[in-house]
N, C-alpha and C. Protein backbone atom coordinates (compact mmCIF):
# COMPACT_ATOMS: atom_id res chain seq x y z
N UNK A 1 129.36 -15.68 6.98
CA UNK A 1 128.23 -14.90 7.42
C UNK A 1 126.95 -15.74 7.36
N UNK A 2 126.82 -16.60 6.02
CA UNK A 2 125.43 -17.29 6.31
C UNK A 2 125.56 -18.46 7.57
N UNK A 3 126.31 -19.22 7.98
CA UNK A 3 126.26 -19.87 8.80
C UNK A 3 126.25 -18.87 9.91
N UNK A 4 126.35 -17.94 10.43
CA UNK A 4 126.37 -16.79 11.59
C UNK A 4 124.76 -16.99 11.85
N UNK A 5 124.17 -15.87 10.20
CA UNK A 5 122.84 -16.16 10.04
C UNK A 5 121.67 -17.20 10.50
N UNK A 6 122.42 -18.36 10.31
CA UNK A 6 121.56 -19.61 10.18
C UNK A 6 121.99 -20.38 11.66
N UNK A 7 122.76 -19.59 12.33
CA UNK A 7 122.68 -19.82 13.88
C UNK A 7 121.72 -19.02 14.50
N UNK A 8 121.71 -17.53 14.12
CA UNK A 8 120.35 -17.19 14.77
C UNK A 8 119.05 -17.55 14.60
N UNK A 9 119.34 -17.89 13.07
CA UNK A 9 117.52 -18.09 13.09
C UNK A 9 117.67 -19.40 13.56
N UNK A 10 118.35 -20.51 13.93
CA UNK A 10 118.42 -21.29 14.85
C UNK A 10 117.78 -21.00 16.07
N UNK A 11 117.95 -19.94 16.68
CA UNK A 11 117.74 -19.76 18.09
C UNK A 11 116.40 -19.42 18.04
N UNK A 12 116.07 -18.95 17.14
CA UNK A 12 114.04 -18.46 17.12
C UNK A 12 113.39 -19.76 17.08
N UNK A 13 112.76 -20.17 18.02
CA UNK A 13 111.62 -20.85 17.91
C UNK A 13 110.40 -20.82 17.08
N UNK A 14 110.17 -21.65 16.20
CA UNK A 14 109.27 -21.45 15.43
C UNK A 14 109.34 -20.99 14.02
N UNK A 15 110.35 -20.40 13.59
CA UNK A 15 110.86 -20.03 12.43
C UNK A 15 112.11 -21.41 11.65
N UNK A 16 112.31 -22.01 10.87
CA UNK A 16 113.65 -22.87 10.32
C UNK A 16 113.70 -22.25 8.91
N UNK A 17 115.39 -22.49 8.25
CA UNK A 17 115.46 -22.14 6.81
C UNK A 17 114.54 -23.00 6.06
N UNK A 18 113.84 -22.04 4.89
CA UNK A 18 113.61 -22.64 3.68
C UNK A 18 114.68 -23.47 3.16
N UNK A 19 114.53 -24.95 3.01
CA UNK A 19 115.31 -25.68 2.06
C UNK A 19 114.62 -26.61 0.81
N UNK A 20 114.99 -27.26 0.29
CA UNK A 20 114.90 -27.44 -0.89
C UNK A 20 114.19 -29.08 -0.18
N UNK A 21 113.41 -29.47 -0.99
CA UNK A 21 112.95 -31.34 -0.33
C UNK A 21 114.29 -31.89 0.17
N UNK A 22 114.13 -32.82 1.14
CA UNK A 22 115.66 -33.63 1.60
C UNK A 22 115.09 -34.92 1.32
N UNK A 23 114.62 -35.40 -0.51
CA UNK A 23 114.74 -36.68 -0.63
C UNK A 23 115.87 -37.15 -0.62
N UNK A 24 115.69 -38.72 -0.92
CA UNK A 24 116.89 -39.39 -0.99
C UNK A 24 118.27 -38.57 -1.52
N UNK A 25 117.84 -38.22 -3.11
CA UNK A 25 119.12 -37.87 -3.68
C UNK A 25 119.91 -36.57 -3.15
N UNK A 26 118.85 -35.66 -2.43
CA UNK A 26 119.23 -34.75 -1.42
C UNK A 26 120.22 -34.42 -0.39
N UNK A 27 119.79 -35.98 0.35
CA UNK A 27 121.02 -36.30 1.29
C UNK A 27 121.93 -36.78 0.95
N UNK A 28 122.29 -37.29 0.28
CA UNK A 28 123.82 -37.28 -0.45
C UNK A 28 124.11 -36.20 -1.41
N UNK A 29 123.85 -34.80 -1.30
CA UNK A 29 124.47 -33.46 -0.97
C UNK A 29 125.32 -32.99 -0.46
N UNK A 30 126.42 -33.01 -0.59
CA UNK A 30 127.95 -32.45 0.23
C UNK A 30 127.91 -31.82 0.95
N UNK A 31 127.08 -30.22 1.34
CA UNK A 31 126.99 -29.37 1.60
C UNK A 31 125.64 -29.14 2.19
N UNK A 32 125.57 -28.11 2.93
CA UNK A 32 124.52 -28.03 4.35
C UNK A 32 123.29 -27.35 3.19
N UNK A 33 122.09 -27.77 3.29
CA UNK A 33 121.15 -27.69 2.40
C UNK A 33 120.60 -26.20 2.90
N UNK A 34 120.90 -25.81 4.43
CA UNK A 34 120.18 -24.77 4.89
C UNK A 34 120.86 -23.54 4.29
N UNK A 35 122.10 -23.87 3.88
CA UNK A 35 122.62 -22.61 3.50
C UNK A 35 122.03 -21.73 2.11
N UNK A 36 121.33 -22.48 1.19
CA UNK A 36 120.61 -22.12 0.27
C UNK A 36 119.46 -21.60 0.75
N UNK A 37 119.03 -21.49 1.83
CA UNK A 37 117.70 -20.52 1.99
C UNK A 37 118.53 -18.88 2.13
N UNK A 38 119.44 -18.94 2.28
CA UNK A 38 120.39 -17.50 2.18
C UNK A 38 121.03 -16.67 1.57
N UNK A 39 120.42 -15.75 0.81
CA UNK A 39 121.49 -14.70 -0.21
C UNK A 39 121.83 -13.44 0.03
N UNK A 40 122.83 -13.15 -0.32
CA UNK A 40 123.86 -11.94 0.84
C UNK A 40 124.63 -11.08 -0.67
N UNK A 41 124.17 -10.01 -0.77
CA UNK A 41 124.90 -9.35 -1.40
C UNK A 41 125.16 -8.23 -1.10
N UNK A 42 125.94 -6.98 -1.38
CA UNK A 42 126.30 -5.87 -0.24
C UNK A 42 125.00 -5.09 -0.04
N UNK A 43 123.98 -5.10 -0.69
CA UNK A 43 122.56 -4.36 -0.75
C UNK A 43 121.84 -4.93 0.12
N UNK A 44 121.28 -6.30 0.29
CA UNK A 44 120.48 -7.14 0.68
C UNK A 44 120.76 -8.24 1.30
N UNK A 45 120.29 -8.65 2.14
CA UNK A 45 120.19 -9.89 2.83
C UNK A 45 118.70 -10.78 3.06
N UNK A 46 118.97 -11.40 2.14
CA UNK A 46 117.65 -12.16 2.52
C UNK A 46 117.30 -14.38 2.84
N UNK A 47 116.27 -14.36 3.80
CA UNK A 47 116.56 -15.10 4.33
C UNK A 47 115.61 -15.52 4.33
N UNK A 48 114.93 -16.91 3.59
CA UNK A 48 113.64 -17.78 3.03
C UNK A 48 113.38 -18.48 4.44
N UNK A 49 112.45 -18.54 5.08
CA UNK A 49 112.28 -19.13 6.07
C UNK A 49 110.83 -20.14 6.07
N UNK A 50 110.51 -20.90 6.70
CA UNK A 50 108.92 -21.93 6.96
C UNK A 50 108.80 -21.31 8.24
N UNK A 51 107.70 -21.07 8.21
CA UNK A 51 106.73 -20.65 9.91
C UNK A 51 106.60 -22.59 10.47
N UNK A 52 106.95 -22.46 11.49
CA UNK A 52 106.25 -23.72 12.14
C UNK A 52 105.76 -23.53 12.95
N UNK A 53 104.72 -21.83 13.58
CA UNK A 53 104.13 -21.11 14.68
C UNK A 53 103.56 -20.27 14.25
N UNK A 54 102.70 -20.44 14.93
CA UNK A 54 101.58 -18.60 14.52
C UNK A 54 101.35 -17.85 15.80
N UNK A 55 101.35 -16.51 15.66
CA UNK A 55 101.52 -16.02 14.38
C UNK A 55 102.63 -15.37 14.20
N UNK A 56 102.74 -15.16 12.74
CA UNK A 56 103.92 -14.56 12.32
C UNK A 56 104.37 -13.04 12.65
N UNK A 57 103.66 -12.31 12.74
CA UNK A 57 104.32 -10.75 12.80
C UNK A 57 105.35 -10.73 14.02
N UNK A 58 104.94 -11.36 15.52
CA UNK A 58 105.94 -11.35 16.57
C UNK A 58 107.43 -12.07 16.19
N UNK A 59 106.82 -13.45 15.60
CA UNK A 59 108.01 -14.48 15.24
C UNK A 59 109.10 -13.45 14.46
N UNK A 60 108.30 -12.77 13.31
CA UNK A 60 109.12 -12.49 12.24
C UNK A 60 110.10 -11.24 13.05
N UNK A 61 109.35 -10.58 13.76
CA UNK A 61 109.50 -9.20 14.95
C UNK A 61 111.14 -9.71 15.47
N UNK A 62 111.07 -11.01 16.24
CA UNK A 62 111.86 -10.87 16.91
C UNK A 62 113.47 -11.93 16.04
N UNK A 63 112.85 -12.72 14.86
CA UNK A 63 113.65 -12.74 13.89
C UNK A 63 114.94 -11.46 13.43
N UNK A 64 114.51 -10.64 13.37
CA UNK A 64 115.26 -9.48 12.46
C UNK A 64 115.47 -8.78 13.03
N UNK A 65 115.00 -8.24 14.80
CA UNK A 65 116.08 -8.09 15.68
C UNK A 65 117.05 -8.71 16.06
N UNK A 66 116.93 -10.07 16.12
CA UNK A 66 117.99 -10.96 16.34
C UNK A 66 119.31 -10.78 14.92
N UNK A 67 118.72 -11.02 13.94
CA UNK A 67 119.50 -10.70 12.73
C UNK A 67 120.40 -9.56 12.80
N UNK A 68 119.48 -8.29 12.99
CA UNK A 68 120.11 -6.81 12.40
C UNK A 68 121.18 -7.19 14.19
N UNK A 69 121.19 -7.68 14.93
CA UNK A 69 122.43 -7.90 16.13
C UNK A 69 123.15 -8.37 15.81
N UNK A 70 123.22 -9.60 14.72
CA UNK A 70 124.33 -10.18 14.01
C UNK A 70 124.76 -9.58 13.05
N UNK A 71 124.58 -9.10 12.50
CA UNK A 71 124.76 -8.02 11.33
C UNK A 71 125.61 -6.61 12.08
N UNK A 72 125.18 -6.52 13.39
CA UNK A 72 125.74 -4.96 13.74
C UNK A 72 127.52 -4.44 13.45
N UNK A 73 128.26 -5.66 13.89
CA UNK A 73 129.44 -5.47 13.80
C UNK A 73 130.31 -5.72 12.21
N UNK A 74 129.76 -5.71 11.02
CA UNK A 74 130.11 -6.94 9.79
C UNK A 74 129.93 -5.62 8.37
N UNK A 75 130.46 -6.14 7.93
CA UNK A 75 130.29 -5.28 6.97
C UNK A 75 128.60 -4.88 5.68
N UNK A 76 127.82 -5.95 6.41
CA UNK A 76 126.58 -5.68 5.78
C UNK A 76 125.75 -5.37 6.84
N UNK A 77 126.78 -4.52 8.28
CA UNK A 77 125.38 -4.12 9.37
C UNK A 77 124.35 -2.46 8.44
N UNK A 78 124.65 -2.13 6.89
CA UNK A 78 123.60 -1.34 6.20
C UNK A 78 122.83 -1.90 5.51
N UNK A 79 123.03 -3.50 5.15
CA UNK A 79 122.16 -4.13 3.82
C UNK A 79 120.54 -3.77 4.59
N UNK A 80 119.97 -3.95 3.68
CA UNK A 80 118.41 -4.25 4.05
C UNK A 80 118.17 -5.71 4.18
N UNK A 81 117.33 -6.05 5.29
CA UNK A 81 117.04 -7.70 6.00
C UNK A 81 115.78 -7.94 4.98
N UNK A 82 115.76 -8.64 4.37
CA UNK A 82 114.11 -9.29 3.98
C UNK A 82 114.07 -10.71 4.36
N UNK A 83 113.29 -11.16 5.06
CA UNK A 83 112.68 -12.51 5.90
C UNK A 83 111.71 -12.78 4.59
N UNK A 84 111.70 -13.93 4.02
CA UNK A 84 110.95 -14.52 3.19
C UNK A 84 109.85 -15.59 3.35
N UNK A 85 108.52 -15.70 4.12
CA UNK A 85 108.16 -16.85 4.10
C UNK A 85 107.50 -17.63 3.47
N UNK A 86 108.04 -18.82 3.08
CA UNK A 86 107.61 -19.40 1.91
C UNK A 86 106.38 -20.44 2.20
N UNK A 87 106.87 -20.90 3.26
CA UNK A 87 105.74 -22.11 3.88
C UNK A 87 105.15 -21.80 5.18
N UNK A 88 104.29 -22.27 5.23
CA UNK A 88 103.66 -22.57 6.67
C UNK A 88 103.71 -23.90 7.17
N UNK A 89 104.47 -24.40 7.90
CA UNK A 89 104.17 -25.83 8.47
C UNK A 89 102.76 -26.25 8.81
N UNK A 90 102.05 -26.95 8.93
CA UNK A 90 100.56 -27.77 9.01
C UNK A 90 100.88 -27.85 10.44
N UNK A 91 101.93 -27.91 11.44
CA UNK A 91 101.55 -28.06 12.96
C UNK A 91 101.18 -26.91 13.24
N UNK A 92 101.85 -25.70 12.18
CA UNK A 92 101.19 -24.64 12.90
C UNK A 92 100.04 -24.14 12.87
N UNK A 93 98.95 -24.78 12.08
CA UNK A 93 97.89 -24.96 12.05
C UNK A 93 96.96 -25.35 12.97
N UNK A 94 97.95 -26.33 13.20
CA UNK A 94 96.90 -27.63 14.72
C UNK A 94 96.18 -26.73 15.51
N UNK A 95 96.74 -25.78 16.18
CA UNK A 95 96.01 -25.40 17.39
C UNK A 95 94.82 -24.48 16.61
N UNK A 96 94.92 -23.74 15.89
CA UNK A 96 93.54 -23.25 15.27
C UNK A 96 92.85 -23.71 14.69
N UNK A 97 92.79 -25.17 14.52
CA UNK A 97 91.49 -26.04 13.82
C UNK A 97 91.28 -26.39 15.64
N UNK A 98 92.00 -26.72 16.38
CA UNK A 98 91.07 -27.10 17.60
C UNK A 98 90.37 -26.25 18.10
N UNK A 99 90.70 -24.64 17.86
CA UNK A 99 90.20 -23.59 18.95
C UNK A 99 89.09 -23.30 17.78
N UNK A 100 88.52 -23.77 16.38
CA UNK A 100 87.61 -23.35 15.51
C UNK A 100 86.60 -24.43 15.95
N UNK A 101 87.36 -25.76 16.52
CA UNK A 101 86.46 -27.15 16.96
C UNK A 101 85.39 -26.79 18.00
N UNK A 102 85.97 -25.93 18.76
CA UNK A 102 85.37 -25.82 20.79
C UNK A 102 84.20 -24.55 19.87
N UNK A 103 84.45 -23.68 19.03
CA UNK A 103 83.88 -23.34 19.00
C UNK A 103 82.39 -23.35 18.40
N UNK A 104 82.30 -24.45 17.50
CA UNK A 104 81.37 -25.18 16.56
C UNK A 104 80.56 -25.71 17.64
């Protein structure tokens, strides 16, 4: 199920899993680092994500429709979805320091 998960939020633009730093000792990690932004228990589903777009309410909007579609057929289509965001990426910044620039 989390790899299901972590294909959709694949498909959202602008949204990627929360993961953990990918220093060195990181990548020699056995196992897919994205899967730790994901915890699934029969109550809850929740899913740590970084914004790399603003703004968030649409992103997150069309996040957890996409989700609760993967979820419809599975045995946690009742858990409750919580989208977690932990970071904001700095590109998603860029364009509102330029549009604060034009306006100065």
């Amino acid at each position: 199920m989390t790899r299901s998960l972590l294909a959709v939020l694949d498909s959202i633009p602008g949204l990627r899993p929360a993961t953990p730093s990918t220093t060195h000792i990181g990548s020699r990690v056995p196992w897919d680092l994205d899967t730790l932004a994901v915890s699934i228990n029969d109550e809850l589903i929740e899913i740590r994500v970084v914004a790399l777009a603003l703004p968030l309410p649409p992103l997150l909007r069309e996040a957890e429709a996409a989700l609760h579609t993967a979820l419809g057929e599975t045995r946690w289509k009742d858990a409750r979805l919580r989208l977690v965001v932990t970071d904001i990426d700095a590109a998603a910044l860029t364009p509102l320091a330029h549009v604060g620039d034009a306006d100065a």
